[in-house]
PDB file of N, CA and C in Angstrom:
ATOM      1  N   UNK A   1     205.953 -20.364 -81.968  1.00  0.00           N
ATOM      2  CA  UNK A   1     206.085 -20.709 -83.366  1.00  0.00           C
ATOM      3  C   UNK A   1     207.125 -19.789 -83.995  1.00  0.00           C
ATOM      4  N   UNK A   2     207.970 -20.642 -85.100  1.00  0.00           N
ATOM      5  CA  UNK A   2     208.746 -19.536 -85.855  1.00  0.00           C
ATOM      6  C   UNK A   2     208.817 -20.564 -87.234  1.00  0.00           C
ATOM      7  N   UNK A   3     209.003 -19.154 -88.049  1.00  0.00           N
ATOM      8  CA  UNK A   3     209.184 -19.783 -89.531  1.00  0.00           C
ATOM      9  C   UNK A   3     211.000 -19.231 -89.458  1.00  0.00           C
ATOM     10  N   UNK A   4     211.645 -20.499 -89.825  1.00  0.00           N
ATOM     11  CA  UNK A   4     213.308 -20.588 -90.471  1.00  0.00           C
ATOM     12  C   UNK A   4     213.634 -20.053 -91.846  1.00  0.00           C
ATOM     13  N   UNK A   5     214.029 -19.236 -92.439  1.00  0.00           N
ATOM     14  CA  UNK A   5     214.396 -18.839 -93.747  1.00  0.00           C
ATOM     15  C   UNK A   5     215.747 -19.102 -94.165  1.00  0.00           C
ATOM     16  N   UNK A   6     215.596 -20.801 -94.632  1.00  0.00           N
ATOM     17  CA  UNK A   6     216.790 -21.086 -94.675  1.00  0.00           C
ATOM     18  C   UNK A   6     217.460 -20.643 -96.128  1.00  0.00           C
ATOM     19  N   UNK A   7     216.963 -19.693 -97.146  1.00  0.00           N
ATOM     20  CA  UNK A   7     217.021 -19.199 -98.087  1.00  0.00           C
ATOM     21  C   UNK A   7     217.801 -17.820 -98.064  1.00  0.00           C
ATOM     22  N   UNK A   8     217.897 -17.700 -96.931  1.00  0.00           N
ATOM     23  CA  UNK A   8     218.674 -15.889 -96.911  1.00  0.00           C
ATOM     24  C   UNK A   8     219.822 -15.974 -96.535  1.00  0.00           C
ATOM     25  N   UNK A   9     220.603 -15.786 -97.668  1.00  0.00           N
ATOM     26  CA  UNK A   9     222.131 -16.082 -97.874  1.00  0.00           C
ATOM     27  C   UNK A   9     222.906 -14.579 -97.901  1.00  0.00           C
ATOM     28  N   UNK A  10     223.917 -14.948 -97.970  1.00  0.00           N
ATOM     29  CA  UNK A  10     225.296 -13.569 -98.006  1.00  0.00           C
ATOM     30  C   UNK A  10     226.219 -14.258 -98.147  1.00  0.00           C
ATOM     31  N   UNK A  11     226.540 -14.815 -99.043  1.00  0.00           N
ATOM     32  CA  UNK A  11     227.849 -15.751 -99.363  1.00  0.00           C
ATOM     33  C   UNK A  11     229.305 -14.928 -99.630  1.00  0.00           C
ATOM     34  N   UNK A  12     230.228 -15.086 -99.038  1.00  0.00           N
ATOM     35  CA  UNK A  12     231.359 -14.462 -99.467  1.00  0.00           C
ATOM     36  C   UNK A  12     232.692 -15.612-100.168  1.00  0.00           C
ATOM     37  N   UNK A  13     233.095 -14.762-101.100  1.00  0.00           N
ATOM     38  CA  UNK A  13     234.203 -15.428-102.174  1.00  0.00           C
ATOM     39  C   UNK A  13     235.106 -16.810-101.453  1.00  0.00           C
ATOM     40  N   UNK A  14     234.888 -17.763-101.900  1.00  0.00           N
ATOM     41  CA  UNK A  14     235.632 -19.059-101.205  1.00  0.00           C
ATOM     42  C   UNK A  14     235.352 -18.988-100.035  1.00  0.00           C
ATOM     43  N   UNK A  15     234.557 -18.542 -98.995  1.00  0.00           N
ATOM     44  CA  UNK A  15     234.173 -19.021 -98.065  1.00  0.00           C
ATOM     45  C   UNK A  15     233.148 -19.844 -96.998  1.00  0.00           C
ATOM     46  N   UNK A  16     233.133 -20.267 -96.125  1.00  0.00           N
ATOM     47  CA  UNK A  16     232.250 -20.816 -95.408  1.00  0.00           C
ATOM     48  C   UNK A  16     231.590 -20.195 -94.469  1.00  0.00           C
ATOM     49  N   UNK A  17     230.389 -19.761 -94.373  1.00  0.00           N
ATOM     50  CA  UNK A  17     230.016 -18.997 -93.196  1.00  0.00           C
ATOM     51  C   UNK A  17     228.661 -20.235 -92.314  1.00  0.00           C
ATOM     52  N   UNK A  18     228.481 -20.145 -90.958  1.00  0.00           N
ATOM     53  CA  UNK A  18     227.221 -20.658 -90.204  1.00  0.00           C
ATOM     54  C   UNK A  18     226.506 -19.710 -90.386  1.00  0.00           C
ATOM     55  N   UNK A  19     225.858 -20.327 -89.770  1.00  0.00           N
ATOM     56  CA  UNK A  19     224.320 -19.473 -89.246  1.00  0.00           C
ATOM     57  C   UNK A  19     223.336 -20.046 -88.356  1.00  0.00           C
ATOM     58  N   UNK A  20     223.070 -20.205 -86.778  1.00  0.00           N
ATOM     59  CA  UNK A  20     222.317 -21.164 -86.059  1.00  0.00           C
ATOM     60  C   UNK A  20     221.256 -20.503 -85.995  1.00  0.00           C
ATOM     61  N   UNK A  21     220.616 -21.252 -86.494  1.00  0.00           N
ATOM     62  CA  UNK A  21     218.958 -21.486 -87.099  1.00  0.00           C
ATOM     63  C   UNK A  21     218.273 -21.475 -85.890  1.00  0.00           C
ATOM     64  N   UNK A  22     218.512 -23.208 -85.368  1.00  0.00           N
ATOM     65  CA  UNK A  22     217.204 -23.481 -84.330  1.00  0.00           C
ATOM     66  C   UNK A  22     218.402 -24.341 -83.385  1.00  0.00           C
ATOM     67  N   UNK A  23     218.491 -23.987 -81.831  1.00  0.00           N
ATOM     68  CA  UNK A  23     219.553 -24.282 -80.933  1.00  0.00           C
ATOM     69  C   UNK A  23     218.338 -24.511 -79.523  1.00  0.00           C
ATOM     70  N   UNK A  24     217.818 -25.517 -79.655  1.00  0.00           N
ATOM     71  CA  UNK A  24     216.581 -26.131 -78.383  1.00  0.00           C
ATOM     72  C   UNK A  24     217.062 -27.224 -77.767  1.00  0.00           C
ATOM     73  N   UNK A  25     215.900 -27.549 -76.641  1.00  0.00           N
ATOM     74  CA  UNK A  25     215.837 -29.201 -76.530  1.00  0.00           C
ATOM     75  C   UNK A  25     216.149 -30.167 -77.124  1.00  0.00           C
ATOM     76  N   UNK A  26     215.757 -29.637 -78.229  1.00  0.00           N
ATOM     77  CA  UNK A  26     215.424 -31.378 -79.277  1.00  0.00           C
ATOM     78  C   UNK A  26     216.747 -31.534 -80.374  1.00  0.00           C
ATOM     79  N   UNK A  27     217.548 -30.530 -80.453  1.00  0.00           N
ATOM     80  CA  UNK A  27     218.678 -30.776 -81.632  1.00  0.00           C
ATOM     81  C   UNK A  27     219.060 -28.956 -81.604  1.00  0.00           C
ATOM     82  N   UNK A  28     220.035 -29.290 -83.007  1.00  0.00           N
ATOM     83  CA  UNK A  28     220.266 -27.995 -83.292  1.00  0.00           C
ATOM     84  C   UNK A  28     220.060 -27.925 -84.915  1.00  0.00           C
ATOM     85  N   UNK A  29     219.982 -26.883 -85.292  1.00  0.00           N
ATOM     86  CA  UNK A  29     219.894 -27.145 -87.283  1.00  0.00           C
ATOM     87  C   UNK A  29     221.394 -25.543 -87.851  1.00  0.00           C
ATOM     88  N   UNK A  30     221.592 -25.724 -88.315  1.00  0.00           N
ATOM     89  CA  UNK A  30     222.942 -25.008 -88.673  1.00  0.00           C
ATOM     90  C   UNK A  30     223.113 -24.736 -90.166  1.00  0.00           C
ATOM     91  N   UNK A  31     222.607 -23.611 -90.688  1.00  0.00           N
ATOM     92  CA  UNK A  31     222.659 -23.089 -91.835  1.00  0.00           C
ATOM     93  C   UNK A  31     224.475 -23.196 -92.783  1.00  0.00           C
ATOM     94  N   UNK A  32     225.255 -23.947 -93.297  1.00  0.00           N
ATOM     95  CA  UNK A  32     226.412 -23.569 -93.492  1.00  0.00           C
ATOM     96  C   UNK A  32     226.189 -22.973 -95.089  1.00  0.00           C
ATOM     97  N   UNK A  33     226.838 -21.675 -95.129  1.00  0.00           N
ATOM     98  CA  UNK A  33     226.522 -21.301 -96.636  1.00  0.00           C
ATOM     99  C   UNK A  33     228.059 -21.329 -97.292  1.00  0.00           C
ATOM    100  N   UNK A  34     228.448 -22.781 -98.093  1.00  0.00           N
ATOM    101  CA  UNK A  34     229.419 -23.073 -98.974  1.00  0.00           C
ATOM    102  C   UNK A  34     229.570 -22.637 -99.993  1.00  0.00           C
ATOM    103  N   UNK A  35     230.341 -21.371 -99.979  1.00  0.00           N
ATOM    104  CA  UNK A  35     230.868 -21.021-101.484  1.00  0.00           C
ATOM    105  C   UNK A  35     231.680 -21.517-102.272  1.00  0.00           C
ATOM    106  N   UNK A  36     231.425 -21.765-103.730  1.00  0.00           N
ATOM    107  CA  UNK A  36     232.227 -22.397-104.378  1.00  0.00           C
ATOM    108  C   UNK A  36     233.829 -22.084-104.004  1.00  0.00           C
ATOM    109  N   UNK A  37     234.618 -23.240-104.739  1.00  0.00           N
ATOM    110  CA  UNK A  37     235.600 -23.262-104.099  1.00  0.00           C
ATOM    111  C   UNK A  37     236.382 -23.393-102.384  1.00  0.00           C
ATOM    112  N   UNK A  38     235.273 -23.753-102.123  1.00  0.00           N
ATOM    113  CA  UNK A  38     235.319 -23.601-100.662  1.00  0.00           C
ATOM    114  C   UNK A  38     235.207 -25.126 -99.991  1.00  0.00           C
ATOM    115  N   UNK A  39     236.199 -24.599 -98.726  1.00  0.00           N
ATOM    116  CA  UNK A  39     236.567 -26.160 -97.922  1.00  0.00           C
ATOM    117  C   UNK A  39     236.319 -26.102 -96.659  1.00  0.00           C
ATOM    118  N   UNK A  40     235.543 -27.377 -96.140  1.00  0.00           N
ATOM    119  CA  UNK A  40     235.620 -27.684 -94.540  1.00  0.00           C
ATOM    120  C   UNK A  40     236.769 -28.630 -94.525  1.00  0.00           C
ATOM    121  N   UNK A  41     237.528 -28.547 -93.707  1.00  0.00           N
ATOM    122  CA  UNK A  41     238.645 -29.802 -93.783  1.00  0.00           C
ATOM    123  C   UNK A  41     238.527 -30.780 -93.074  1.00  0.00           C
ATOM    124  N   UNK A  42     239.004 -32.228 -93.471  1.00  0.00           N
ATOM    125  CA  UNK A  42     238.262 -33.481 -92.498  1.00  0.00           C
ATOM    126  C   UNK A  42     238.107 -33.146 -91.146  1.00  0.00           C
ATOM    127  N   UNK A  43     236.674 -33.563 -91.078  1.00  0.00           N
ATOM    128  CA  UNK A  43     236.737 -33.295 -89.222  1.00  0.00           C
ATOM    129  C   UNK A  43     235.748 -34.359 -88.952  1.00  0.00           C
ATOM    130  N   UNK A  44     235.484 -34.820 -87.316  1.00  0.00           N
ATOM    131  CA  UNK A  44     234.351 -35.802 -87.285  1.00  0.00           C
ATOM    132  C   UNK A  44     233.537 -35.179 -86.346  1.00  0.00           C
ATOM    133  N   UNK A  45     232.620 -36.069 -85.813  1.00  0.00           N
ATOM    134  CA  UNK A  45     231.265 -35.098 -84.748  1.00  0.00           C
ATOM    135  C   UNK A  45     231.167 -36.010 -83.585  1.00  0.00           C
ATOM    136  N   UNK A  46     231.234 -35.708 -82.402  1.00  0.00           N
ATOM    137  CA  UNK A  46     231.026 -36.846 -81.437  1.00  0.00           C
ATOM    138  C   UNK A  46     230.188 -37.685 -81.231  1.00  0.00           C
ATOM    139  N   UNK A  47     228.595 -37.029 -82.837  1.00  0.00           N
ATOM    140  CA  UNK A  47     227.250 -37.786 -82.315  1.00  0.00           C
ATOM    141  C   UNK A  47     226.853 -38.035 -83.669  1.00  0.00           C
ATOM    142  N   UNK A  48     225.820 -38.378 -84.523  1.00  0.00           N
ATOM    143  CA  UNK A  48     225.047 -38.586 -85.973  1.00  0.00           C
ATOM    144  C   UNK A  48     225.073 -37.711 -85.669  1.00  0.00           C
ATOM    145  N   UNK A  49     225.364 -36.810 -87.454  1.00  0.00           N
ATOM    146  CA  UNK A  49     225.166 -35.411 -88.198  1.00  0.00           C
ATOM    147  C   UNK A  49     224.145 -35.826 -89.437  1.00  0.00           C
ATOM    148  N   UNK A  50     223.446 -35.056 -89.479  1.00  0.00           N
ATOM    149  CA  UNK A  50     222.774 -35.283 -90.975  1.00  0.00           C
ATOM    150  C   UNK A  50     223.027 -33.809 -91.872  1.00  0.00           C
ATOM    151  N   UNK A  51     223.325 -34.360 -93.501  1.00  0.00           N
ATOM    152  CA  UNK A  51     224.285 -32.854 -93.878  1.00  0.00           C
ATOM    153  C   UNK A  51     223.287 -32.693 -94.980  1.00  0.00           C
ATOM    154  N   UNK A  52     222.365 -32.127 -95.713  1.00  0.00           N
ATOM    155  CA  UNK A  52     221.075 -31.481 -96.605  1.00  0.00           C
ATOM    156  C   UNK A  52     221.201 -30.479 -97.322  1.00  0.00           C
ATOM    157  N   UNK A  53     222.056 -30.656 -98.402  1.00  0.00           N
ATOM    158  CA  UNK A  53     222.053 -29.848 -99.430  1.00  0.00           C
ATOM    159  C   UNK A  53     221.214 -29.277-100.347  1.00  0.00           C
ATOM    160  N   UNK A  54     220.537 -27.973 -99.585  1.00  0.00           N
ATOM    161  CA  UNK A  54     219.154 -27.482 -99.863  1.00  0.00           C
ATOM    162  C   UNK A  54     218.804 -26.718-101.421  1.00  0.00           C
ATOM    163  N   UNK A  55     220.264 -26.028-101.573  1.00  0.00           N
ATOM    164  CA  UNK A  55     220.762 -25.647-102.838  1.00  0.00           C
ATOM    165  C   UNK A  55     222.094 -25.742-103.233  1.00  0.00           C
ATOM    166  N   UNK A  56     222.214 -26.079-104.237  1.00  0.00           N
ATOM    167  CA  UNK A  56     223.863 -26.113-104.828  1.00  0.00           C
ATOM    168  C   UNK A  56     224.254 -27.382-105.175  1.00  0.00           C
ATOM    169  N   UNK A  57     225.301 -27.605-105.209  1.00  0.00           N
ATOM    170  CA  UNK A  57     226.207 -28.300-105.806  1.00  0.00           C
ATOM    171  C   UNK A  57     227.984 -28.681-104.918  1.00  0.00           C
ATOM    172  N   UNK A  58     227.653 -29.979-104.280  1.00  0.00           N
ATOM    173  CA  UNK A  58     228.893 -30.212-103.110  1.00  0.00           C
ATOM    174  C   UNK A  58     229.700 -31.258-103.941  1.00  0.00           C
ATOM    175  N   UNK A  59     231.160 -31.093-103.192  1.00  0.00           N
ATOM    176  CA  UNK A  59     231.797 -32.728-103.023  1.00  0.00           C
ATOM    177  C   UNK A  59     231.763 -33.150-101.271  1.00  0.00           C
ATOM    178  N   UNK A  60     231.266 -34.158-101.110  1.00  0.00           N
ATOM    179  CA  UNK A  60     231.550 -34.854 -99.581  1.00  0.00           C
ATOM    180  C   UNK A  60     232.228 -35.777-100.021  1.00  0.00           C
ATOM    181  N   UNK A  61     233.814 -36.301 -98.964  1.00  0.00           N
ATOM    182  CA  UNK A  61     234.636 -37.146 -99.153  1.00  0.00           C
ATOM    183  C   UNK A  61     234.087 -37.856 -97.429  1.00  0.00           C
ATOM    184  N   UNK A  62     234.003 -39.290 -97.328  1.00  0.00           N
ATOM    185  CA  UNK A  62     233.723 -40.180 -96.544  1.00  0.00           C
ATOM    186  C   UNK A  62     234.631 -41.269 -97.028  1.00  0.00           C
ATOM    187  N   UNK A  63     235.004 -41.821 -95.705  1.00  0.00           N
ATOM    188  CA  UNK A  63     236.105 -43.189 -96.098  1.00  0.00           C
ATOM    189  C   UNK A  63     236.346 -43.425 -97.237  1.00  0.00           C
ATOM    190  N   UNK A  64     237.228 -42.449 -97.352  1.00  0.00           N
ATOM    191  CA  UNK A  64     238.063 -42.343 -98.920  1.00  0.00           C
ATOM    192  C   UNK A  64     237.087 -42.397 -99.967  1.00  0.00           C
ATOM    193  N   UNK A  65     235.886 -42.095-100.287  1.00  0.00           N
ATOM    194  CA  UNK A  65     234.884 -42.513-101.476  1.00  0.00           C
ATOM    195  C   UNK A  65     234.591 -40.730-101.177  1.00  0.00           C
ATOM    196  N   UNK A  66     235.038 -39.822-102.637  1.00  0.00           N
ATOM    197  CA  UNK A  66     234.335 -38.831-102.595  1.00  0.00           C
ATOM    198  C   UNK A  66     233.255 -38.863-103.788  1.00  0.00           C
ATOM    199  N   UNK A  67     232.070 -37.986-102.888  1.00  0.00           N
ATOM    200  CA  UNK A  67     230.440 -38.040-103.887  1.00  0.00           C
ATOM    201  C   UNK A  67     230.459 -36.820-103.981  1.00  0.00           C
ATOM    202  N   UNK A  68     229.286 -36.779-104.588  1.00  0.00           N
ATOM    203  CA  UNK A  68     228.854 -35.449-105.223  1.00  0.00           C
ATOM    204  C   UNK A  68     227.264 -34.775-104.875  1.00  0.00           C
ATOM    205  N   UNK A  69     227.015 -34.454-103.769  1.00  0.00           N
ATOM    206  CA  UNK A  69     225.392 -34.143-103.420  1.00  0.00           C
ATOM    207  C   UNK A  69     225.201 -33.215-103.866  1.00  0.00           C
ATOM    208  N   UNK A  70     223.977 -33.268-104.651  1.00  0.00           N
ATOM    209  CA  UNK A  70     223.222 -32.437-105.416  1.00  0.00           C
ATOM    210  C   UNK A  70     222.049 -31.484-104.425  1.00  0.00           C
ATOM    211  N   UNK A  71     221.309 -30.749-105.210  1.00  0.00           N
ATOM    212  CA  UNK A  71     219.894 -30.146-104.111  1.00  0.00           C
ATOM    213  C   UNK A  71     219.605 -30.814-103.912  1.00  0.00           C
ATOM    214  N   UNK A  72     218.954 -31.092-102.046  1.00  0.00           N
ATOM    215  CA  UNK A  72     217.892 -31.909-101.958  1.00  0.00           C
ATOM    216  C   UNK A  72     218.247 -33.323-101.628  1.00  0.00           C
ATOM    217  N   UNK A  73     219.682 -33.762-102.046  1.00  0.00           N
ATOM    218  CA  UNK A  73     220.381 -34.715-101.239  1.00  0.00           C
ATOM    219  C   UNK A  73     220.684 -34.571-100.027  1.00  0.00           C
ATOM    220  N   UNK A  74     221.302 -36.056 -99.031  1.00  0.00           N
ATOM    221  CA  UNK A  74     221.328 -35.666 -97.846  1.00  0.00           C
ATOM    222  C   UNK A  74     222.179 -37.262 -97.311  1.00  0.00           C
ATOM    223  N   UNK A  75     222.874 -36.803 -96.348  1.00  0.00           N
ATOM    224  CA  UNK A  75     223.754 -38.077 -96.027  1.00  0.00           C
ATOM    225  C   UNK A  75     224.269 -38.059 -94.512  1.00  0.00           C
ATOM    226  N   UNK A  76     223.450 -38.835 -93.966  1.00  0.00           N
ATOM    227  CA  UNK A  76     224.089 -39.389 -92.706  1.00  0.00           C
ATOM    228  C   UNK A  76     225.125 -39.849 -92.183  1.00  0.00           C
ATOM    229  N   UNK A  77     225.440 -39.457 -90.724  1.00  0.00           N
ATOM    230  CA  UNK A  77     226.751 -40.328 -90.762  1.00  0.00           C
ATOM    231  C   UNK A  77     226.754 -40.660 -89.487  1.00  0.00           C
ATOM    232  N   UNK A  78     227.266 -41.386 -88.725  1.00  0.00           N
ATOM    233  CA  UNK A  78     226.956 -42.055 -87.499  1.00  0.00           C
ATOM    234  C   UNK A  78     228.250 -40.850 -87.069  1.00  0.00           C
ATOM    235  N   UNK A  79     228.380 -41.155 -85.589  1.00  0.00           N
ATOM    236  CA  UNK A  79     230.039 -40.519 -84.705  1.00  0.00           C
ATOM    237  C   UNK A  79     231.227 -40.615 -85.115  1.00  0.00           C
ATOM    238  N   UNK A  80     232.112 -39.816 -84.796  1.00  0.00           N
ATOM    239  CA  UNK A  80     233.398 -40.437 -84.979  1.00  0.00           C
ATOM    240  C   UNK A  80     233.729 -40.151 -86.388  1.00  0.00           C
ATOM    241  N   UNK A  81     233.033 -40.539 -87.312  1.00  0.00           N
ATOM    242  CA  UNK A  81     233.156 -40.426 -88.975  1.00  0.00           C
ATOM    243  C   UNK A  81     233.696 -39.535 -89.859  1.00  0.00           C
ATOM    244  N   UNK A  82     235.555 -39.422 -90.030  1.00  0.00           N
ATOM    245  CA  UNK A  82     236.027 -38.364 -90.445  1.00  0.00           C
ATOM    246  C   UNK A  82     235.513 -38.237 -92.192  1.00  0.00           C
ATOM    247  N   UNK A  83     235.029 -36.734 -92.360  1.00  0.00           N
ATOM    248  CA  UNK A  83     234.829 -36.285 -93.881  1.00  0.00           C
ATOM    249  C   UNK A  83     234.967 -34.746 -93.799  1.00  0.00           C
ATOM    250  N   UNK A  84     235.196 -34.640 -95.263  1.00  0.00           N
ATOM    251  CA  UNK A  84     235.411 -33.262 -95.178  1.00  0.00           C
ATOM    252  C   UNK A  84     234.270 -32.742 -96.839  1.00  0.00           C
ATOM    253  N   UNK A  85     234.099 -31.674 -96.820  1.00  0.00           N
ATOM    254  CA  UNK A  85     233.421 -31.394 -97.970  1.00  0.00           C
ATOM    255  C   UNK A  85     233.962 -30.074 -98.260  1.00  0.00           C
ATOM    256  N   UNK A  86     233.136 -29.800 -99.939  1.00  0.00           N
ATOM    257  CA  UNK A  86     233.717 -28.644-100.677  1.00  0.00           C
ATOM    258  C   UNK A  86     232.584 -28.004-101.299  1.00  0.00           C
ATOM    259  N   UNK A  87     232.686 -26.539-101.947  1.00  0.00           N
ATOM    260  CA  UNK A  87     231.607 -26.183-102.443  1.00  0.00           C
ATOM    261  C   UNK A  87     231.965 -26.548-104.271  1.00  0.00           C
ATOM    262  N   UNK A  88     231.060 -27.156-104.971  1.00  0.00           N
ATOM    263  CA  UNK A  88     230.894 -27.075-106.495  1.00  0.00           C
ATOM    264  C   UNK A  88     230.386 -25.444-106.895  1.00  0.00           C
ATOM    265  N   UNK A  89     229.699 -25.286-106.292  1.00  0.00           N
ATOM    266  CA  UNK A  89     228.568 -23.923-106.671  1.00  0.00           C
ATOM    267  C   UNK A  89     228.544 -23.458-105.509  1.00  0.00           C
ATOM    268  N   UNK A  90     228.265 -21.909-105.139  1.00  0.00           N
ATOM    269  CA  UNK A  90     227.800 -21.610-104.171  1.00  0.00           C
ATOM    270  C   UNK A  90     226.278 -22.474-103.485  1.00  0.00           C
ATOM    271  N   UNK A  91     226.737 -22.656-102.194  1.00  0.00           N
ATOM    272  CA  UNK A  91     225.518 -24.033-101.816  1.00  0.00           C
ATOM    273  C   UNK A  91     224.668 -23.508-100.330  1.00  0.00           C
ATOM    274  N   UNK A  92     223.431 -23.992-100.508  1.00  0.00           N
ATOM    275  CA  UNK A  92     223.100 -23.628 -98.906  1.00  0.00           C
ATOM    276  C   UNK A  92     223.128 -24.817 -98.413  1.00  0.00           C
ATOM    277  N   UNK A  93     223.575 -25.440 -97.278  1.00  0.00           N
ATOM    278  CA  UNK A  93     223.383 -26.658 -96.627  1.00  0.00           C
ATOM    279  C   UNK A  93     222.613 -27.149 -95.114  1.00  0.00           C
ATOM    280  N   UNK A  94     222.118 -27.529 -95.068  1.00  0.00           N
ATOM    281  CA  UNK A  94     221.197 -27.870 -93.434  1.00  0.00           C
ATOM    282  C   UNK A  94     222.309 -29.110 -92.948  1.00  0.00           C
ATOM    283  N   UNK A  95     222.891 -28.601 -91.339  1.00  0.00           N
ATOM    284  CA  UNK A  95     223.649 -29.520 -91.063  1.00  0.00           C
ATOM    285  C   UNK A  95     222.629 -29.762 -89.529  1.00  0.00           C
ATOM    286  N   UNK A  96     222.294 -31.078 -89.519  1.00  0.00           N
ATOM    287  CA  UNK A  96     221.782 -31.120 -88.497  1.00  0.00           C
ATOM    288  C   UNK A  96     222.544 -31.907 -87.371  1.00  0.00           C
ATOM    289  N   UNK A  97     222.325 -31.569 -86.042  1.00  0.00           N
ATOM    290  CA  UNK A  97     223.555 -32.023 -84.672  1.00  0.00           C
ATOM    291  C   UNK A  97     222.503 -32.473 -83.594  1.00  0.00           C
ATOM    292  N   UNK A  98     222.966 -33.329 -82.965  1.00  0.00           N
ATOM    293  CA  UNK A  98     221.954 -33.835 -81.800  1.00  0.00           C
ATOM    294  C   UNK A  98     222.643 -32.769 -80.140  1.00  0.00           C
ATOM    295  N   UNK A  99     221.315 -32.965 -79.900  1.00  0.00           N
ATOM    296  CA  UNK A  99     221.195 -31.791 -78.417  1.00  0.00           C
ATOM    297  C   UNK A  99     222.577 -31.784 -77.871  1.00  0.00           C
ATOM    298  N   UNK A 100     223.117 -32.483 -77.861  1.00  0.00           N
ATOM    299  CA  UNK A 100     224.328 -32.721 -76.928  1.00  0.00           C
ATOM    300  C   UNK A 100     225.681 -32.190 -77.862  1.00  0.00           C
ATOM    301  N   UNK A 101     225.234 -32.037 -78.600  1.00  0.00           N
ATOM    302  CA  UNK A 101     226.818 -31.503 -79.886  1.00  0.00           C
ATOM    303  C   UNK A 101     227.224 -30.270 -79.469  1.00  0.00           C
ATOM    304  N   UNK A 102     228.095 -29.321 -80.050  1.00  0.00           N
ATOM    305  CA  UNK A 102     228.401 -28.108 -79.279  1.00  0.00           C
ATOM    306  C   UNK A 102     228.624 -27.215 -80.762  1.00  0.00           C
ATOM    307  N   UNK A 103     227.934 -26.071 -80.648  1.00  0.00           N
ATOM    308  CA  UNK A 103     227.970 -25.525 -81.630  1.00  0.00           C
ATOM    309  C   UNK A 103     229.660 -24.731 -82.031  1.00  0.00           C
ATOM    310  N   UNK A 104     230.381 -24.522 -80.734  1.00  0.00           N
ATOM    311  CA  UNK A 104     231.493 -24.008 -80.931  1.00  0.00           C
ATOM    312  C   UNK A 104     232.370 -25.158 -81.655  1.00  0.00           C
ATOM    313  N   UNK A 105     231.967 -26.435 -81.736  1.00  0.00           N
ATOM    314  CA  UNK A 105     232.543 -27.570 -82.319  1.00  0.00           C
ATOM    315  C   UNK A 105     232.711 -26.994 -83.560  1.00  0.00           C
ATOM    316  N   UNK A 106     231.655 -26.617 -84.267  1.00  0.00           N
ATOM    317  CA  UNK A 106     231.597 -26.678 -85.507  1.00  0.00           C
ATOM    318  C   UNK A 106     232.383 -25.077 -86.079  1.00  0.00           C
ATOM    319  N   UNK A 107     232.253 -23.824 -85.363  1.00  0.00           N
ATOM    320  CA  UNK A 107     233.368 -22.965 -84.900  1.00  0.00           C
ATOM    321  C   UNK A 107     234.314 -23.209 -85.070  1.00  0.00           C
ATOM    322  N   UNK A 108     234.861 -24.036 -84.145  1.00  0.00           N
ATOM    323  CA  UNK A 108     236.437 -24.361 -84.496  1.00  0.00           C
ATOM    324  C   UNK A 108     237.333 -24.833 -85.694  1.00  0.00           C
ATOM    325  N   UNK A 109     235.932 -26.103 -86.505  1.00  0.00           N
ATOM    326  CA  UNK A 109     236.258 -26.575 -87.627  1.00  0.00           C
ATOM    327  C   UNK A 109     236.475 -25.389 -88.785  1.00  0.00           C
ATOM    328  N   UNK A 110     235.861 -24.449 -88.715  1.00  0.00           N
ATOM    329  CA  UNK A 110     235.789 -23.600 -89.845  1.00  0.00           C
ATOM    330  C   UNK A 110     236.910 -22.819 -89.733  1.00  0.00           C
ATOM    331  N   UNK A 111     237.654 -22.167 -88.796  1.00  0.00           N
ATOM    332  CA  UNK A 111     238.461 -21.637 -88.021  1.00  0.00           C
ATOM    333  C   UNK A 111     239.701 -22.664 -88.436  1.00  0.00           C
ATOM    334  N   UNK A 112     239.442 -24.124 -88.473  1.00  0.00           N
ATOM    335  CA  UNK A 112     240.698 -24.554 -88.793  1.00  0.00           C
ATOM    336  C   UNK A 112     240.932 -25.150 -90.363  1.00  0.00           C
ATOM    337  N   UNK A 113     240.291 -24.528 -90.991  1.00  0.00           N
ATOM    338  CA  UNK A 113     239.471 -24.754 -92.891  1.00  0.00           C
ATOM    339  C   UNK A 113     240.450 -23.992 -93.403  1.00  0.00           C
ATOM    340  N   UNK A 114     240.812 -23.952 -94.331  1.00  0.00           N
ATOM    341  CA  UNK A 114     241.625 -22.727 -95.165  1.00  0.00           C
ATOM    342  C   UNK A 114     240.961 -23.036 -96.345  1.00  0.00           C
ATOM    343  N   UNK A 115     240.509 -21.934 -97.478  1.00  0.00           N
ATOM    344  CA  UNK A 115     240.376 -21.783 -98.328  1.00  0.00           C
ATOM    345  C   UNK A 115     241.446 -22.536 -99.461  1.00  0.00           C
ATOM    346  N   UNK A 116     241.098 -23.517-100.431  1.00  0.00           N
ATOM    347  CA  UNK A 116     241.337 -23.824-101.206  1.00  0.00           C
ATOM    348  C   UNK A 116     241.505 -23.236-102.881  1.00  0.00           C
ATOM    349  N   UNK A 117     242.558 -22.542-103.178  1.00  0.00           N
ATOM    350  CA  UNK A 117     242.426 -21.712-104.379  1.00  0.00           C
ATOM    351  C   UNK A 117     243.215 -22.965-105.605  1.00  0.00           C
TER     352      UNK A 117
END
């Protein structure tokens, strides 16, 4: 048994940081803590992602339609599916990845993000 504290943040100025939560059998769950002003740049996932904006305030852009997820929202997306998102507010987000995804995937994306001023 373990309890997840997906509440314990360290956010730094315009940036994006991970944090792998829970990396098992069954999936992975991936803490991303979005600071305002802050950008993932379009990228897609080889498998369904589910993205759970636990606190804060996002933009997600999907086939050209950008939204706005609030706390507590949450948006699926099948494979393949290029989007990119931003922080409104400093945000905590639950990105969830199926067993087979690669966490350095999501590594690389951030790595290839630049801060938006």
């Amino acid at each position: 048994m373990k309890i997840t504290q997906w509440n314990t943040t360290n956010f730094l100025s315009k940036e994006v940081k991970i944090n792998v939560l829970i990396d098992n059998e069954s999936g992975k769950e991936i803490q991303i803590l979005l600071a305002k002003d802050s950008i993932m740049k379009e990228h897609k996932a080889p498998f369904t992602i589910h993205v759970q904006v636990l606190s804060g305030k996002i933009w997600f852009e999907v086939q050209g339609q950008k939204l706005q997820l609030n706390t507590l929202d949450m948006i699926s997306l099948e494979a393949n599916i290029p989007h990119s998102l931003g922080g409104l507010e400093d945000s905590i987000i639950r990105l969830s990845l199926s067993k087979f995804d690669s966490i350095q995937r999501v590594k690389t994306i951030l790595k290839n993000s630049k801060v938006q001023i």
